[in-house]
N, C-alpha and C. Protein backbone atom coordinates (compact mmCIF):
# COMPACT_ATOMS: atom_id res chain seq x y z
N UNK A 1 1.69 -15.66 -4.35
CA UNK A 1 3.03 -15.92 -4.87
C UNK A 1 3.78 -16.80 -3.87
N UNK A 2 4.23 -17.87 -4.75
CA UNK A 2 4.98 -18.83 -3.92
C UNK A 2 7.05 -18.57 -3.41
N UNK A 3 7.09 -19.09 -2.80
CA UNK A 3 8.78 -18.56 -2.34
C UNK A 3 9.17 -20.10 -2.59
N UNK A 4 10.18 -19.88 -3.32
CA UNK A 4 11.09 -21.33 -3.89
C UNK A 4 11.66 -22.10 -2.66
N UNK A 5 12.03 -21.62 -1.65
CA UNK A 5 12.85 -22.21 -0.80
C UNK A 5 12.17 -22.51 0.19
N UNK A 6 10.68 -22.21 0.26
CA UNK A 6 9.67 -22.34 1.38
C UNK A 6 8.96 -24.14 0.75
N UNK A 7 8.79 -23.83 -0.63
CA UNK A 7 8.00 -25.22 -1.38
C UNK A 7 9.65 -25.88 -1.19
N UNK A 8 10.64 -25.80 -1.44
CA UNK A 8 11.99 -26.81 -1.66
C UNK A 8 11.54 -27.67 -0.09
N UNK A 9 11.66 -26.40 0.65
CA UNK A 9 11.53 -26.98 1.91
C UNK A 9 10.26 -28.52 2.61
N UNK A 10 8.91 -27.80 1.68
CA UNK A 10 8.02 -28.36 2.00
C UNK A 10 7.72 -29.70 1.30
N UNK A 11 8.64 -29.77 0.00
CA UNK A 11 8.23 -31.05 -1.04
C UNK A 11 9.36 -31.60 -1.31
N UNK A 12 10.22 -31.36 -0.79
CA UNK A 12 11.89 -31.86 -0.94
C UNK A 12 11.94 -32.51 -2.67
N UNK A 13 11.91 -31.01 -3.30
CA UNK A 13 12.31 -31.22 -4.82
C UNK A 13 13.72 -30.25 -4.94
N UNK A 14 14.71 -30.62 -6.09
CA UNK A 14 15.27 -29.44 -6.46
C UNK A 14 14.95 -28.25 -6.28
N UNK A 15 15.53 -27.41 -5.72
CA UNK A 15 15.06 -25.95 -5.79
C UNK A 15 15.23 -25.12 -6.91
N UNK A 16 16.60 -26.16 -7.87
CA UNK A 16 16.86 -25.29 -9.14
C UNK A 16 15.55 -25.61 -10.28
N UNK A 17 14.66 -26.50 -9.99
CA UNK A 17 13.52 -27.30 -10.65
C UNK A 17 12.25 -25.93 -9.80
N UNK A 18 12.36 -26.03 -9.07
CA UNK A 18 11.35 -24.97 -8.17
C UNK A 18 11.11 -23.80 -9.15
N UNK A 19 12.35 -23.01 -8.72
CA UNK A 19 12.52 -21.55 -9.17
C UNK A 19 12.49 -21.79 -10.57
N UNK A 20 12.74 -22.56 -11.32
CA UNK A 20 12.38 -22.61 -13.01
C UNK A 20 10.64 -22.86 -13.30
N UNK A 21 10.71 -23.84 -12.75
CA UNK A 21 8.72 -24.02 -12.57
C UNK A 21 8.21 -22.96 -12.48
N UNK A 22 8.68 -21.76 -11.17
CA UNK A 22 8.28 -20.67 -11.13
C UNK A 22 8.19 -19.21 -12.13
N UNK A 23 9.51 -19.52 -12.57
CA UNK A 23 9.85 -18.15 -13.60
C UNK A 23 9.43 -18.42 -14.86
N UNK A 24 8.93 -20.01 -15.00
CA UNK A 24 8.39 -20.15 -16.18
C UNK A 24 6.68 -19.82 -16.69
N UNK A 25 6.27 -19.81 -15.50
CA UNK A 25 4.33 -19.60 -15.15
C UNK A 25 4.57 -17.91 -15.26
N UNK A 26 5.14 -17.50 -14.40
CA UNK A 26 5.57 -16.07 -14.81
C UNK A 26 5.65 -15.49 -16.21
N UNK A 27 6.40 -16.10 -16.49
CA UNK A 27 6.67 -15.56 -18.04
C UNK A 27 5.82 -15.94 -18.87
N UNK A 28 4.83 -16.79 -18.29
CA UNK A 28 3.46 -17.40 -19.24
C UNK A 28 2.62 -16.87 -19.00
N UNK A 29 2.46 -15.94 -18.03
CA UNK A 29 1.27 -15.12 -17.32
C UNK A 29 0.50 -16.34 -16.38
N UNK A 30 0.88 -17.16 -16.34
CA UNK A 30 0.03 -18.63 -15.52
C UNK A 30 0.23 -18.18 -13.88
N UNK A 31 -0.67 -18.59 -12.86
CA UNK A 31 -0.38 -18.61 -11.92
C UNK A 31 0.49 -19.88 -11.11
N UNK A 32 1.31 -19.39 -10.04
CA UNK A 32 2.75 -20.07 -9.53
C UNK A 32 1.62 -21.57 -8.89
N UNK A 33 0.15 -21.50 -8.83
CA UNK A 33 -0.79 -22.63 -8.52
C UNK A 33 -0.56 -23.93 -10.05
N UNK A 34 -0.88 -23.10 -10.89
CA UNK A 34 0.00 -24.14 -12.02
C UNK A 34 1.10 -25.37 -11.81
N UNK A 35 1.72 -24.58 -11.56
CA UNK A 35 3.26 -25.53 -11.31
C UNK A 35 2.79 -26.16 -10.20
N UNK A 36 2.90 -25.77 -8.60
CA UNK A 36 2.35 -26.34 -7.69
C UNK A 36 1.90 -27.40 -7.99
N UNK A 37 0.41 -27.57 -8.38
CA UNK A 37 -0.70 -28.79 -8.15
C UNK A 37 -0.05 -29.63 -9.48
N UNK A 38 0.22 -29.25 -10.67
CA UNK A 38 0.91 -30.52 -11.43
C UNK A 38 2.04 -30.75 -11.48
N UNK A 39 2.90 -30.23 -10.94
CA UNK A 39 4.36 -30.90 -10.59
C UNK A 39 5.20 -30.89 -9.38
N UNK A 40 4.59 -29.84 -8.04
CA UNK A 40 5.01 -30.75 -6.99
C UNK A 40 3.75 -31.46 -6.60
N UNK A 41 2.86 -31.29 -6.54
CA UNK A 41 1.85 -32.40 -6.25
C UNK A 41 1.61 -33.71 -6.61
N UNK A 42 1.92 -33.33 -7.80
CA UNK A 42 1.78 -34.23 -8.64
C UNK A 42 0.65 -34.67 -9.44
N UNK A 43 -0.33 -33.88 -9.43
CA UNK A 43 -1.49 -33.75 -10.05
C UNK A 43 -1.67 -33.99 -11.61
N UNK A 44 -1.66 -35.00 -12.42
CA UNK A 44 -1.16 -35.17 -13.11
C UNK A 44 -2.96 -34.90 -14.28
N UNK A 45 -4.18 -34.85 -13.01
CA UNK A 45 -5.35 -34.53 -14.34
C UNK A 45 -5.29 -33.33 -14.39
N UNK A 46 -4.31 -32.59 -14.40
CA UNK A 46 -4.11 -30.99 -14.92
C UNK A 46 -3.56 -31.08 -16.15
N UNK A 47 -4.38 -30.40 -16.98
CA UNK A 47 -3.20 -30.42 -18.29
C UNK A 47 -2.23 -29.80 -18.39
N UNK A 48 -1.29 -30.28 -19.20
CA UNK A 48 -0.03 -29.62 -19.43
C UNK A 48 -0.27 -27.76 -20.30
N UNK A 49 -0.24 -27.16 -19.71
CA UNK A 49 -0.01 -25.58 -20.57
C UNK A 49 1.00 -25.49 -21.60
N UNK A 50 0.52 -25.22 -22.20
CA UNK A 50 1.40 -25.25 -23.70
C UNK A 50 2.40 -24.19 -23.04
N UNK A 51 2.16 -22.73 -22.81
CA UNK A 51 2.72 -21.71 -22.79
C UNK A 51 3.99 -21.72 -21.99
N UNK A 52 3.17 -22.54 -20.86
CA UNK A 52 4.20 -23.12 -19.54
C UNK A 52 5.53 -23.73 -19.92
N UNK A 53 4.97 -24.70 -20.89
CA UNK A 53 5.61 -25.67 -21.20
C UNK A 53 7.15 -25.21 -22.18
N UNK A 54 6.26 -24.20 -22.99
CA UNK A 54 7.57 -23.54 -23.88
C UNK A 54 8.38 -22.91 -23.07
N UNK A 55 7.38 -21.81 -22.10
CA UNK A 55 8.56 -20.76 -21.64
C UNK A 55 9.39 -21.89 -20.54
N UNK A 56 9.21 -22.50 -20.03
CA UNK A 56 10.15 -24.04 -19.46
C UNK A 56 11.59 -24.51 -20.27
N UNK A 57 11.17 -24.53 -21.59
CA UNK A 57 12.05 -24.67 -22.37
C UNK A 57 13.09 -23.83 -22.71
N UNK A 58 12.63 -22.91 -22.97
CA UNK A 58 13.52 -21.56 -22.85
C UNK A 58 13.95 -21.03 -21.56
N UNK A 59 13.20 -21.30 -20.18
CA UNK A 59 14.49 -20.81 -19.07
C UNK A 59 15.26 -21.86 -18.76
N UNK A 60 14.97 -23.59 -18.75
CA UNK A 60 16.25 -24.45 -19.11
C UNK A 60 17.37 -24.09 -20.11
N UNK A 61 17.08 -23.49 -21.00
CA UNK A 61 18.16 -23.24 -21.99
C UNK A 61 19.02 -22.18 -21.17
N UNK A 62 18.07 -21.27 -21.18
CA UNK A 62 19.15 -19.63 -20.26
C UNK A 62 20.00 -20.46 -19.49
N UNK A 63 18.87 -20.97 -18.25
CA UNK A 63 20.27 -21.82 -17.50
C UNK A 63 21.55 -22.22 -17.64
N UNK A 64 20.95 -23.41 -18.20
CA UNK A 64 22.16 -23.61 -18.89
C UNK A 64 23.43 -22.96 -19.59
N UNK A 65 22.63 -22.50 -20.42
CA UNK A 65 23.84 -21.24 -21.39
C UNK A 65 24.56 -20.38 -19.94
N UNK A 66 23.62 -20.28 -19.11
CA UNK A 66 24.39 -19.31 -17.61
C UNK A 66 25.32 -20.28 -16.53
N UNK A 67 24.93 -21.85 -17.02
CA UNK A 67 26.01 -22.46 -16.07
C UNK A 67 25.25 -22.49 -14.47
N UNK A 68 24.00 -21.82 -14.47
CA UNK A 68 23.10 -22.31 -13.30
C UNK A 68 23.25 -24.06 -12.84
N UNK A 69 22.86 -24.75 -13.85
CA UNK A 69 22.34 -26.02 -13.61
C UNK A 69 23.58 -26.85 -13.66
């Protein structure tokens, strides 16, 4: 398990982009290596996870609706 503010630190991305990447593999059952290697890495011959991809969609929305972002 990855710590948001340890990768913010290490890949100088948003951290509010971090911790969503994160809670979204979570909620997909995916491992936090998911997010990692195709989007701070940038690993782009990983495919996209469908599951990832939705529950992504839906914690951008929470966000939002919460005034996080």
């Amino acid at each position: 398990m990855y710590n948001a503010e340890e990768l913010q630190s290490r890949y100088q991305k948003d951290l509010g982009f971090i911790k969503r990447g994160l809670e979204s593999c979570e909620r997909a059952g995916v491992s936090h290596d998911y997010f990692v290697s195709r989007y701070l890495d940038e690993d782009k011959t990983i495919p996209i996870n469908s599951e990832v991809d939705k529950m992504s969609r839906l914690v951008q929305k929470e966000w939002n609706d919460l005034g996080k972002i």
